[in-house]
C-alpha atoms as a PDB file:
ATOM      1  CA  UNK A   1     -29.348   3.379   3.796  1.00  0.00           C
ATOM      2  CA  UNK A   2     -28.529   0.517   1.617  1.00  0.00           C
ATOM      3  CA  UNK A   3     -25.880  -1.092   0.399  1.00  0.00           C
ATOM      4  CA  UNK A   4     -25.969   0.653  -3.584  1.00  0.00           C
ATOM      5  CA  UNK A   5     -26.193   3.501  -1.616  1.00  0.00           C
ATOM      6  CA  UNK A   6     -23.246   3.248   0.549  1.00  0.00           C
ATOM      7  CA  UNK A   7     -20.795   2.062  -1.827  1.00  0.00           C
ATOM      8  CA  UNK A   8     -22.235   5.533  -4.598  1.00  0.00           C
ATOM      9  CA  UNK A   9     -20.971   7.534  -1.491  1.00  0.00           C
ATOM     10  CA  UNK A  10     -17.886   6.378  -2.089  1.00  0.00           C
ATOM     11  CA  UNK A  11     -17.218   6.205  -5.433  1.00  0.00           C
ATOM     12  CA  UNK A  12     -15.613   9.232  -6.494  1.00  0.00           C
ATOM     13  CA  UNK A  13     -12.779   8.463  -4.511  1.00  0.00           C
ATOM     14  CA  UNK A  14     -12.371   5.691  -6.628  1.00  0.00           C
ATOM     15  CA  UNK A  15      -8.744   5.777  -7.161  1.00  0.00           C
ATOM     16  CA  UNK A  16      -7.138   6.364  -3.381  1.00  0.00           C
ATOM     17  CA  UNK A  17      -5.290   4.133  -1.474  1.00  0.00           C
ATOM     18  CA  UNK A  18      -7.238   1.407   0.449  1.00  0.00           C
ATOM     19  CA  UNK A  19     -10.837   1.616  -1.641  1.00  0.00           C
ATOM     20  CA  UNK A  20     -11.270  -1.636  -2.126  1.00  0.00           C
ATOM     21  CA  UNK A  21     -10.991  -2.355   1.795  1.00  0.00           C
ATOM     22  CA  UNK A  22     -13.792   0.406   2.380  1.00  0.00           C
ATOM     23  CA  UNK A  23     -15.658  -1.261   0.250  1.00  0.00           C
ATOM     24  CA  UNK A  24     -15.462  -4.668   2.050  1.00  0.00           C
ATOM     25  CA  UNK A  25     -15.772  -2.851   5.388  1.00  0.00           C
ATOM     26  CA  UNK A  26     -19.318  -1.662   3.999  1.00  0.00           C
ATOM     27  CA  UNK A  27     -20.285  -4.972   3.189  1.00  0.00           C
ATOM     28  CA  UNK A  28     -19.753  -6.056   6.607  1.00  0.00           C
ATOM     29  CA  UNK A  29     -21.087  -3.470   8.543  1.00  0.00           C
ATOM     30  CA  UNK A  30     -24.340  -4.163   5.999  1.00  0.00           C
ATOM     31  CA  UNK A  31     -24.285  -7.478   7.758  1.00  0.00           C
ATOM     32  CA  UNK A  32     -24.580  -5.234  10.839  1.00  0.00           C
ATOM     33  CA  UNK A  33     -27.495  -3.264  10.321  1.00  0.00           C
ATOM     34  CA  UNK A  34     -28.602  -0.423   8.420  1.00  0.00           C
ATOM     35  CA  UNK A  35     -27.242   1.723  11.700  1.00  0.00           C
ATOM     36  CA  UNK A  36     -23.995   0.350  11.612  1.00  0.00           C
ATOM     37  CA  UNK A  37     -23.595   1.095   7.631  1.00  0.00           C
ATOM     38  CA  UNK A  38     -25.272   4.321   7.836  1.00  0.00           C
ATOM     39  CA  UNK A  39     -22.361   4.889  10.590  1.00  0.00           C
ATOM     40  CA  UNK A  40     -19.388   3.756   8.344  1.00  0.00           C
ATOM     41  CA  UNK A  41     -20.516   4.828   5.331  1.00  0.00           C
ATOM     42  CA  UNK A  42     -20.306   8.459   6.303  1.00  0.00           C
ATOM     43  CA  UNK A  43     -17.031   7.847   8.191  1.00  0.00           C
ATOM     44  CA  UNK A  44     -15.770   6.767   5.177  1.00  0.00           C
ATOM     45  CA  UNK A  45     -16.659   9.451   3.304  1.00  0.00           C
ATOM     46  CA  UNK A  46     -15.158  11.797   5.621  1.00  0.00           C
ATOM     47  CA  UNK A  47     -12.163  10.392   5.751  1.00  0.00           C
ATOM     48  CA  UNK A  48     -11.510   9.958   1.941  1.00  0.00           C
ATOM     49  CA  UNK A  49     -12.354  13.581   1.368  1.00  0.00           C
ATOM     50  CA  UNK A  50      -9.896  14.656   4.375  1.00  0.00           C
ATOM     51  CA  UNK A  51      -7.383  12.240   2.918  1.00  0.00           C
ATOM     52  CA  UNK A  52      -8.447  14.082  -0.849  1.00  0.00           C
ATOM     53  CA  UNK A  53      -7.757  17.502   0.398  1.00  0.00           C
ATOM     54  CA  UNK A  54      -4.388  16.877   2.699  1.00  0.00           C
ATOM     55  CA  UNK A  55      -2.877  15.252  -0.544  1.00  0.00           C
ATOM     56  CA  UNK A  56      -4.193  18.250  -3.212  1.00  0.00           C
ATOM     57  CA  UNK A  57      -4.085  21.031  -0.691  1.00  0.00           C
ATOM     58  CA  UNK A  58      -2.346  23.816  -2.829  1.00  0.00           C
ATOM     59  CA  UNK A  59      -2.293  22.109  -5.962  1.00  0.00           C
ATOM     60  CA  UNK A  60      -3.439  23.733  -8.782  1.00  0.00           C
ATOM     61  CA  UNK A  61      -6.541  22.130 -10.389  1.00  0.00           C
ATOM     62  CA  UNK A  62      -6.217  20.364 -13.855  1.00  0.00           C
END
């Protein structure tokens, strides 16, 4: 996985709380490895789309 790659993962979530930090935690954990960003880059996708659906759950979509 690279870096580009990593950070499109993340991108739709764009406007939550704390993006910019996942961001810079993908940039270090490129210095890492490809493992280690592989690794965080999915965590960090989980997490924003569990964080996405705690905040929305029941809303009606717009």
């Amino acid at each position: 996985m690279t870096l580009v790659k990593a950070v499109e993962m993340i991108r739709p979530f764009e406007g939550l709380p704390h993006h910019e930090t996942a961001v810079a935690q993908l940039h270090v954990a490129a210095g890492r490895g490809k493992r280690e960003l592989h690794q965080a880059a999915y965590r960090m996708r989980n997490a924003f789309v569990a964080y996405d659906y705690a905040v929305s759950y029941g809303k009606a979509e717009s």
